[in-house]
PDB file of N, CA and C in Angstrom:
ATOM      1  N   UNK A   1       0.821  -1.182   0.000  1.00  0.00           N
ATOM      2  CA  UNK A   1       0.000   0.000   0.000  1.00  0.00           C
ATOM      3  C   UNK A   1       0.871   1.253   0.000  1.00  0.00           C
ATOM      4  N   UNK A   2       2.084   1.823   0.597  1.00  0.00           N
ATOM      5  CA  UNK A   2       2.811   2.135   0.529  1.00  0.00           C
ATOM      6  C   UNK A   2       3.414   2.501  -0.485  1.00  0.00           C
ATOM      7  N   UNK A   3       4.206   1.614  -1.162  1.00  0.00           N
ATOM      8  CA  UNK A   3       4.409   1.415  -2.460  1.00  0.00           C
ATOM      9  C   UNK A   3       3.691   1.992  -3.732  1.00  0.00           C
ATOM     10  N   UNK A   4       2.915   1.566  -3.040  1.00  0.00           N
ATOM     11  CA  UNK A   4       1.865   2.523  -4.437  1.00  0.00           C
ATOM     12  C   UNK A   4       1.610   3.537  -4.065  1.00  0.00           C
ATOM     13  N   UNK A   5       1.364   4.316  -3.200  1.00  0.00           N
ATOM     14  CA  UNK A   5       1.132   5.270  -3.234  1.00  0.00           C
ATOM     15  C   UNK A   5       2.593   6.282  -3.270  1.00  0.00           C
ATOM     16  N   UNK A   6       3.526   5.709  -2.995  1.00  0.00           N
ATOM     17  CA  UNK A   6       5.228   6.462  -3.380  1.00  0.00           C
ATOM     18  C   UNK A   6       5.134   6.262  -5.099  1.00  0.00           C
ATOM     19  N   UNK A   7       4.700   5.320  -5.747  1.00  0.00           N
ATOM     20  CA  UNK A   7       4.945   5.563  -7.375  1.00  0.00           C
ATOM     21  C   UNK A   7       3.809   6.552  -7.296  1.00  0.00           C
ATOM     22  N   UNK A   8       2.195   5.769  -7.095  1.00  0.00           N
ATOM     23  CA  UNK A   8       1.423   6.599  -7.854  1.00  0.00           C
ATOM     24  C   UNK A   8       1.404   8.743  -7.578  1.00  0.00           C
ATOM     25  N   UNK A   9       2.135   8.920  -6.319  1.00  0.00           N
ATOM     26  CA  UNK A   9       2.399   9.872  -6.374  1.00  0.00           C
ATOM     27  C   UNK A   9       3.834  10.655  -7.067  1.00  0.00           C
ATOM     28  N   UNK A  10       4.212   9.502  -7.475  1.00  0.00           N
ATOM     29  CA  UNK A  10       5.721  10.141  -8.505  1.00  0.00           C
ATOM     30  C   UNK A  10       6.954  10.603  -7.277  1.00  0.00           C
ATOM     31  N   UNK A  11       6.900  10.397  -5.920  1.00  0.00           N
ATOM     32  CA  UNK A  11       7.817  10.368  -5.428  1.00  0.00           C
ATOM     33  C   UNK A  11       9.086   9.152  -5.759  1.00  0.00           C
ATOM     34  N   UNK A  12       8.369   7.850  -6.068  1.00  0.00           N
ATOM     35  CA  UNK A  12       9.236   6.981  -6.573  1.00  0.00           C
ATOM     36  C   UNK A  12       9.113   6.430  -8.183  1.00  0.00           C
ATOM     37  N   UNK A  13       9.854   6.625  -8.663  1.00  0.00           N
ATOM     38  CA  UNK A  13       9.969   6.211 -10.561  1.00  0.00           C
ATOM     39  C   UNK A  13      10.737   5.215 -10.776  1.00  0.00           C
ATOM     40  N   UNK A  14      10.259   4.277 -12.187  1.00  0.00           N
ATOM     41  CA  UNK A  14      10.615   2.766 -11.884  1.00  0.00           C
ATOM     42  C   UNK A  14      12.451   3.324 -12.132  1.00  0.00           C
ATOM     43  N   UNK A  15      13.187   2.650 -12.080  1.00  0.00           N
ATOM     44  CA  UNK A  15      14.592   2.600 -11.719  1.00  0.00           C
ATOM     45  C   UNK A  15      14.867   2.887 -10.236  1.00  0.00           C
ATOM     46  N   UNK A  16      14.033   3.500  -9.857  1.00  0.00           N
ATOM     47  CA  UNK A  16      14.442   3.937  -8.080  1.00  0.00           C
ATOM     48  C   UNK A  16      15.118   2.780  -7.289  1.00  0.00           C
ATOM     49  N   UNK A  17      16.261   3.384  -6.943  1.00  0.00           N
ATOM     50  CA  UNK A  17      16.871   2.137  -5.674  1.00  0.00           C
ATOM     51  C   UNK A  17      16.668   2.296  -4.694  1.00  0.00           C
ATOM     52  N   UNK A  18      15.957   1.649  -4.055  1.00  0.00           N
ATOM     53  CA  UNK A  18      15.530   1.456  -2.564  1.00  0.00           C
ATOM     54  C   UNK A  18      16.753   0.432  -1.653  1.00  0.00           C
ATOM     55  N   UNK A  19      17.488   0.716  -0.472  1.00  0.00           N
ATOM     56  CA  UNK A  19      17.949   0.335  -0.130  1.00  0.00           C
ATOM     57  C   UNK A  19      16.893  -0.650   1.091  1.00  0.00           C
ATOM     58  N   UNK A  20      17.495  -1.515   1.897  1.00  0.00           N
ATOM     59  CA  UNK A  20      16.822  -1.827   3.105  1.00  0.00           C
ATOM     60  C   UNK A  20      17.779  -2.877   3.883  1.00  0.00           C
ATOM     61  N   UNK A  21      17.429  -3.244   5.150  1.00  0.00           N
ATOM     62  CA  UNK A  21      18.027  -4.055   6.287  1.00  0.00           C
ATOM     63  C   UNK A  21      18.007  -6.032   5.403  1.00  0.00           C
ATOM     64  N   UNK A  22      16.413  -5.972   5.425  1.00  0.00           N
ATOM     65  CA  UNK A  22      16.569  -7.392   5.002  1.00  0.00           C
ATOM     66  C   UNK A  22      15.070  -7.827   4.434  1.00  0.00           C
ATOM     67  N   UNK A  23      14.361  -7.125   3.630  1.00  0.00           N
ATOM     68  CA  UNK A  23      13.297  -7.107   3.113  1.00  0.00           C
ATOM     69  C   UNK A  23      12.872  -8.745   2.584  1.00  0.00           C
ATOM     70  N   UNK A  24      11.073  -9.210   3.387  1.00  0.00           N
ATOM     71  CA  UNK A  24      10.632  -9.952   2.781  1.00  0.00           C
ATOM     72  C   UNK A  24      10.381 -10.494   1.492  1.00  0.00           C
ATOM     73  N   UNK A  25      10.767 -11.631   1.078  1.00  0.00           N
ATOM     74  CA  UNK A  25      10.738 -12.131  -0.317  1.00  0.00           C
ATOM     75  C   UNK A  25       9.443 -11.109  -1.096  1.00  0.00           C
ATOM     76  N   UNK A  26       8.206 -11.717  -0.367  1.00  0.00           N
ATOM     77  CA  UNK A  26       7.042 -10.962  -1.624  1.00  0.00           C
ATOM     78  C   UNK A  26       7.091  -9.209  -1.593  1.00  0.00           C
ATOM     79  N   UNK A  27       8.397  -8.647  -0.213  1.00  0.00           N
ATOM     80  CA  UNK A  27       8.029  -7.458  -0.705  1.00  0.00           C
ATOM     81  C   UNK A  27       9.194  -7.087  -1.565  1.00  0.00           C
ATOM     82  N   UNK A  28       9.926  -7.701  -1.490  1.00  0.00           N
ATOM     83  CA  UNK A  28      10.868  -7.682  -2.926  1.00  0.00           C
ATOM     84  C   UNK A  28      10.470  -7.661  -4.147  1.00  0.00           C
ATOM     85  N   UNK A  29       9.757  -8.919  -3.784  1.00  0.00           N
ATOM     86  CA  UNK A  29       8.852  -9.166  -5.033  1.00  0.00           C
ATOM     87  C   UNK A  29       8.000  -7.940  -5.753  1.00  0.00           C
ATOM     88  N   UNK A  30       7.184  -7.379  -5.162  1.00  0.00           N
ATOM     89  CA  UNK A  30       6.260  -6.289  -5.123  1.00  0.00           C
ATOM     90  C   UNK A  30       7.300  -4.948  -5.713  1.00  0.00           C
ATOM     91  N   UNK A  31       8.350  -4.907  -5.156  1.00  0.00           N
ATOM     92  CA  UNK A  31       9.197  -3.697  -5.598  1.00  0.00           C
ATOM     93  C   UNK A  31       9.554  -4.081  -6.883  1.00  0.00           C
ATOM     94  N   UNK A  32      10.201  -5.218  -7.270  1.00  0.00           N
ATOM     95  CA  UNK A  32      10.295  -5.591  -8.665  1.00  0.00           C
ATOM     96  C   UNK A  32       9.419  -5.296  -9.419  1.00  0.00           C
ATOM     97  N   UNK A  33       8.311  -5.969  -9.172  1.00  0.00           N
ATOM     98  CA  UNK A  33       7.093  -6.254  -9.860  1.00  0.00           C
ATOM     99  C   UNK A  33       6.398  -4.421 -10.747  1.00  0.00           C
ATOM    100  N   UNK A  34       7.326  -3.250  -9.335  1.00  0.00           N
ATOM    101  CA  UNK A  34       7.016  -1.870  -9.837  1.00  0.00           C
ATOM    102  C   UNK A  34       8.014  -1.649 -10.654  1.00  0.00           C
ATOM    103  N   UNK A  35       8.883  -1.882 -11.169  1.00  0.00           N
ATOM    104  CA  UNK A  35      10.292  -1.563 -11.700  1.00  0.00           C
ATOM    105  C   UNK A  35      11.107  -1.002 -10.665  1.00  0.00           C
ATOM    106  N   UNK A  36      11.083  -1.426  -9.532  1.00  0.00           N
ATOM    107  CA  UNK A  36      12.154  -0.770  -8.608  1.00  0.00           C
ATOM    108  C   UNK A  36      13.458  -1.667  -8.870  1.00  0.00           C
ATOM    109  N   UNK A  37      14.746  -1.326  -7.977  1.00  0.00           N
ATOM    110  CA  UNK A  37      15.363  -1.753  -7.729  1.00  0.00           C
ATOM    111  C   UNK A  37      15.369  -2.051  -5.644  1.00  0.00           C
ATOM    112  N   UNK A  38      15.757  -3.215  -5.680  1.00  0.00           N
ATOM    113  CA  UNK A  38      15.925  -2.969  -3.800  1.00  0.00           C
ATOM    114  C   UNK A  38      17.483  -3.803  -3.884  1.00  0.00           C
ATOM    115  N   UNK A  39      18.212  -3.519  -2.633  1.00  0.00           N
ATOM    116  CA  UNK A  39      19.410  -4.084  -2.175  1.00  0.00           C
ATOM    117  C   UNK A  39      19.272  -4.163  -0.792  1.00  0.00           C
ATOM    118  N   UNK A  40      19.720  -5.616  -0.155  1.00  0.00           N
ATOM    119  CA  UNK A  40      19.424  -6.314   0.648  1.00  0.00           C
ATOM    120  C   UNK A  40      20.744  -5.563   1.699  1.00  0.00           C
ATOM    121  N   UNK A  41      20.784  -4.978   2.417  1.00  0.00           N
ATOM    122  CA  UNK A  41      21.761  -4.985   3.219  1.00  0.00           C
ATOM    123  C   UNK A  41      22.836  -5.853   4.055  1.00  0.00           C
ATOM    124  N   UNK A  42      21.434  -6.442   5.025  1.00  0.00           N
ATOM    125  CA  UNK A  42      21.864  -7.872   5.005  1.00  0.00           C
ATOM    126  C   UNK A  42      21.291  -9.092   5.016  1.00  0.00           C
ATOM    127  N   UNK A  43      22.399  -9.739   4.655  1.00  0.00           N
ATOM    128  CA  UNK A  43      22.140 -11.142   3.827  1.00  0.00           C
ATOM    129  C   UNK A  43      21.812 -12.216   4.994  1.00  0.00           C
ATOM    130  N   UNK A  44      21.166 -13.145   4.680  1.00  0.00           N
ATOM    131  CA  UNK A  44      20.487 -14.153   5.485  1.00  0.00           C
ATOM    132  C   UNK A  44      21.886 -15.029   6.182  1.00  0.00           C
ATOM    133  N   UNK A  45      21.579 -15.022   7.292  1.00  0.00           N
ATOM    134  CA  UNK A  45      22.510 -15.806   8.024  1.00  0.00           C
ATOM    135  C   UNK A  45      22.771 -17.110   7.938  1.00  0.00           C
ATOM    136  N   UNK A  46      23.632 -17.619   8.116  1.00  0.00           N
ATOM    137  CA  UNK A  46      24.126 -19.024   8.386  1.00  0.00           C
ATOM    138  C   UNK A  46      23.339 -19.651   9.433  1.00  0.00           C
ATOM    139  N   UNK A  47      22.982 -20.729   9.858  1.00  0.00           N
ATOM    140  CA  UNK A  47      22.110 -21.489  10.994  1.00  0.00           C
ATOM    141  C   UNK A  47      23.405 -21.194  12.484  1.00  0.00           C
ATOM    142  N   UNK A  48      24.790 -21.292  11.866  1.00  0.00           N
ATOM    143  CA  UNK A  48      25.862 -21.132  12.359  1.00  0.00           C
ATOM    144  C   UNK A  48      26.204 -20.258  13.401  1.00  0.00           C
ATOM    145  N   UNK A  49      25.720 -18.796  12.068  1.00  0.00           N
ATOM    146  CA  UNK A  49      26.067 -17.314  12.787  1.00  0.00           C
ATOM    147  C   UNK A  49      24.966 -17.088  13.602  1.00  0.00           C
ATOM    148  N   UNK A  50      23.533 -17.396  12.580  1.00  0.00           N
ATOM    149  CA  UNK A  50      22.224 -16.635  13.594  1.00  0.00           C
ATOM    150  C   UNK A  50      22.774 -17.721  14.927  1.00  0.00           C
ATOM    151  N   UNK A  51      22.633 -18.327  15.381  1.00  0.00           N
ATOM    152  CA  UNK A  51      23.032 -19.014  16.601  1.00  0.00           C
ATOM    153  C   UNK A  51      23.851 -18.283  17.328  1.00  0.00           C
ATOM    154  N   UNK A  52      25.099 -18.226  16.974  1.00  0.00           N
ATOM    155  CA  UNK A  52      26.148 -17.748  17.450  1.00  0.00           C
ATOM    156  C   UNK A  52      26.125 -15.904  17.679  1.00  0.00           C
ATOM    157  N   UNK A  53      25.235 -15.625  17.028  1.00  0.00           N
ATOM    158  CA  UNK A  53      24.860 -13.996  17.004  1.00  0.00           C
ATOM    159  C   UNK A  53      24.822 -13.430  18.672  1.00  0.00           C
ATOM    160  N   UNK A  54      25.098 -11.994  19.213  1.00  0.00           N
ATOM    161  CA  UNK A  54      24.806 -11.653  20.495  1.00  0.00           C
ATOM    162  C   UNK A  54      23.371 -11.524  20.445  1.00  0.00           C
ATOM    163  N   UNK A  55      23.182 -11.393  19.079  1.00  0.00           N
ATOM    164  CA  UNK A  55      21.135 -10.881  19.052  1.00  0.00           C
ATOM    165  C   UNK A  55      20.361 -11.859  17.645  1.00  0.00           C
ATOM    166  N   UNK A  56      19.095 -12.037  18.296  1.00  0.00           N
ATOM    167  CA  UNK A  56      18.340 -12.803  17.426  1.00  0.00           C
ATOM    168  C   UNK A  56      18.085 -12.015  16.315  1.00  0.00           C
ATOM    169  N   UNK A  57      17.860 -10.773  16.678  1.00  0.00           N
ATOM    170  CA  UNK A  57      17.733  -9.897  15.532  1.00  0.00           C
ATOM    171  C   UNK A  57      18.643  -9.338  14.724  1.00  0.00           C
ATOM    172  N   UNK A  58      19.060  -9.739  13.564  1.00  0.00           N
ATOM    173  CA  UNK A  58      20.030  -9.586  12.712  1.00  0.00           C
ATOM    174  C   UNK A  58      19.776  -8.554  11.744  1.00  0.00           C
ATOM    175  N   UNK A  59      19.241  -7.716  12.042  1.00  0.00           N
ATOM    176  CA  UNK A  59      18.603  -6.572  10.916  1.00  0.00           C
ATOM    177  C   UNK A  59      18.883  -5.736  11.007  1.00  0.00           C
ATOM    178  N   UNK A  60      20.012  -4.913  11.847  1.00  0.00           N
ATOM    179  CA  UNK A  60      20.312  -3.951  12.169  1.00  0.00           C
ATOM    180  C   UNK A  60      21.253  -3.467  11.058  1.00  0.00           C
ATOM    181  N   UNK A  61      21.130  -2.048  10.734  1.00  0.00           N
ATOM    182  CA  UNK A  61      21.967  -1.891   9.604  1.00  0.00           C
ATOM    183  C   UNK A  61      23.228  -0.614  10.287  1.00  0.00           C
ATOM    184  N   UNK A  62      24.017  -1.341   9.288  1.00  0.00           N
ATOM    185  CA  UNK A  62      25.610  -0.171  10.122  1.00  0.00           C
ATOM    186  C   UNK A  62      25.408   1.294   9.396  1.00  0.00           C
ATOM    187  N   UNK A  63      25.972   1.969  10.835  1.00  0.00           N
ATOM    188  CA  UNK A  63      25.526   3.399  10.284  1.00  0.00           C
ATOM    189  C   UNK A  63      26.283   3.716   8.899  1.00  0.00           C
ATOM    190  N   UNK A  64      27.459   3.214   8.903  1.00  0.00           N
ATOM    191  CA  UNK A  64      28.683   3.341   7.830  1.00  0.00           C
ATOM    192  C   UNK A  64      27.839   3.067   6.518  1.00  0.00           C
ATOM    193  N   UNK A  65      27.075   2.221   6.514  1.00  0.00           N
ATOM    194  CA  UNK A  65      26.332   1.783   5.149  1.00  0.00           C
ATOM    195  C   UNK A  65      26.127   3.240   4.494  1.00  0.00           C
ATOM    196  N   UNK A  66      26.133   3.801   4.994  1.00  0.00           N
ATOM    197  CA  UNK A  66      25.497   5.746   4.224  1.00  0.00           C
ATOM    198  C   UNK A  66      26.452   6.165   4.051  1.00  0.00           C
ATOM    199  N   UNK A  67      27.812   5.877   4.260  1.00  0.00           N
ATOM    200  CA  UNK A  67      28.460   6.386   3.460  1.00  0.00           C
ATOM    201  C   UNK A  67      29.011   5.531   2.229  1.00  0.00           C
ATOM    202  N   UNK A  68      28.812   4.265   1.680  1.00  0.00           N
ATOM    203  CA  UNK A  68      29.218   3.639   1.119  1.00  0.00           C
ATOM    204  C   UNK A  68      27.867   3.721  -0.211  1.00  0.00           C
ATOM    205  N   UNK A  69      26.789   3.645   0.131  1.00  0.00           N
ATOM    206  CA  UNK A  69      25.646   3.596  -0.455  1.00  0.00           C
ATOM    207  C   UNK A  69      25.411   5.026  -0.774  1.00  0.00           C
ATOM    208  N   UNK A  70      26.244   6.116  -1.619  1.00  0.00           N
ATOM    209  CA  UNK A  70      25.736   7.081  -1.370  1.00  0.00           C
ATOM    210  C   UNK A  70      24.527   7.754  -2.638  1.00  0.00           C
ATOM    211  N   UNK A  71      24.251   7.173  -2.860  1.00  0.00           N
ATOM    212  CA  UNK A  71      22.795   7.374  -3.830  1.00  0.00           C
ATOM    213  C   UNK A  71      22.048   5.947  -3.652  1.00  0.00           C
ATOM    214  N   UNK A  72      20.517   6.607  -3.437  1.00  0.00           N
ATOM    215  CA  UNK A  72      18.824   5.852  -2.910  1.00  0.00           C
ATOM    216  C   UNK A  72      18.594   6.600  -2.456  1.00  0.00           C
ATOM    217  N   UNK A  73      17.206   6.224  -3.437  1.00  0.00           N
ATOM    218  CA  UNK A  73      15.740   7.005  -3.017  1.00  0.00           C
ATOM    219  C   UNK A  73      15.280   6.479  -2.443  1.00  0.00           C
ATOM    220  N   UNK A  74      15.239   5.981  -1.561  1.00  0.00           N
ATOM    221  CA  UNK A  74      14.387   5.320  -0.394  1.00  0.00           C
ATOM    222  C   UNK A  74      14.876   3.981   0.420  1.00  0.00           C
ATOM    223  N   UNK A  75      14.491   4.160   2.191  1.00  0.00           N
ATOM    224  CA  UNK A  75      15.621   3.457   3.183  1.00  0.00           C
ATOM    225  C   UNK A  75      13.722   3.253   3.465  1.00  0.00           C
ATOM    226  N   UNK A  76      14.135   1.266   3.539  1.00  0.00           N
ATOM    227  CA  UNK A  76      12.937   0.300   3.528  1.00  0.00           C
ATOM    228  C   UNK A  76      13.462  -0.283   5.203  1.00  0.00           C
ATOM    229  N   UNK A  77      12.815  -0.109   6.061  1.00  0.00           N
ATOM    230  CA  UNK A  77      13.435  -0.991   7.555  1.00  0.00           C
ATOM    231  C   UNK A  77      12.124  -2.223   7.494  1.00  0.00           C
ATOM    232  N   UNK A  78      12.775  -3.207   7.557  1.00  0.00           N
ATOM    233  CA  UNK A  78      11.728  -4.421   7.826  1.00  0.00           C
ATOM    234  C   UNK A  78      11.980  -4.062   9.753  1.00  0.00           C
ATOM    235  N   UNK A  79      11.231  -3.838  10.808  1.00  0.00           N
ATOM    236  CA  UNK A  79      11.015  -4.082  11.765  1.00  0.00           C
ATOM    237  C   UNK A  79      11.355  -5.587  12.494  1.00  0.00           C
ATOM    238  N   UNK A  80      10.181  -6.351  11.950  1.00  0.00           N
ATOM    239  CA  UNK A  80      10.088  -7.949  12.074  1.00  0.00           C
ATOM    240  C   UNK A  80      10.861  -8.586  11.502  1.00  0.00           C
ATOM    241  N   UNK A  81      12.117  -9.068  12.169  1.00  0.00           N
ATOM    242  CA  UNK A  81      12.924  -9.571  11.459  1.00  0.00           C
ATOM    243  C   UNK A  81      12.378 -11.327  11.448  1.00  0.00           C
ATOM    244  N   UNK A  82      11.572 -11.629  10.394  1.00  0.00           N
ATOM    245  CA  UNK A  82      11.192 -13.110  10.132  1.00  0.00           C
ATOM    246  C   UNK A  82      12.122 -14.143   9.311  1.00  0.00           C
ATOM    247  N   UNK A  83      13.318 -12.807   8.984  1.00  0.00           N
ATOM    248  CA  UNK A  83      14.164 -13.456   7.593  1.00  0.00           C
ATOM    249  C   UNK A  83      15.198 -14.571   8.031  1.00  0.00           C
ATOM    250  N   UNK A  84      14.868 -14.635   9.732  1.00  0.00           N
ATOM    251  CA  UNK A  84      15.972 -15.751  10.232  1.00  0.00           C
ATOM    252  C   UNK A  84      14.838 -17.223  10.341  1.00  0.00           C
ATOM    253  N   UNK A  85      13.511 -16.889   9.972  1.00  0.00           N
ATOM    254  CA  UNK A  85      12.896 -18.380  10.535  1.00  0.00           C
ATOM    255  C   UNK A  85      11.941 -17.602  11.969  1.00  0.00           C
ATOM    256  N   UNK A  86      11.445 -16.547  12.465  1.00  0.00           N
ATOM    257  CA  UNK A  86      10.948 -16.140  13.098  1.00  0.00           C
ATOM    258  C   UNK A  86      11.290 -15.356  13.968  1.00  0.00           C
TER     259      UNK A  86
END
């Protein structure tokens, strides 16, 4: 819902790169599906690392990422991090 209303108001145009933490498959999907671009910040863990992690929640994104990423139109935070299995 979102989504559409960032294209249908022309704040977002298809090529737009949307950055984010660790965005759900179908809402990936959904950004594709507009001609977006998205980039995963971070990548799904190992059974290994999420274990071994200080935090279950692996979604946290480094502040440093802004300077490395320095062009996107739009910073996507998934909250619920489900991308480990719950």
């Amino acid at each position: 819902m979102l989504l559409g209303s960032l294209i249908e108001n022309k704040i977002l145009k298809p090529g737009a790169k949307i950055i984010a933490n660790r965005p759900f498959d179908t809402t990936k999907g959904h950004i594709g599906a507009s001609k977006l671009f998205v980039k995963a910040l971070n990548p799904m863990a190992s059974p290994s690392d999420f274990y071994a992690a200080d935090s279950v929640f692996m979604g946290n994104i480094d502040p440093e990422i802004f300077d490395k990423e320095k062009k996107f139109d739009a910073l996507l935070m998934t909250l619920t991090d489900n991308g480990g299995g719950g």
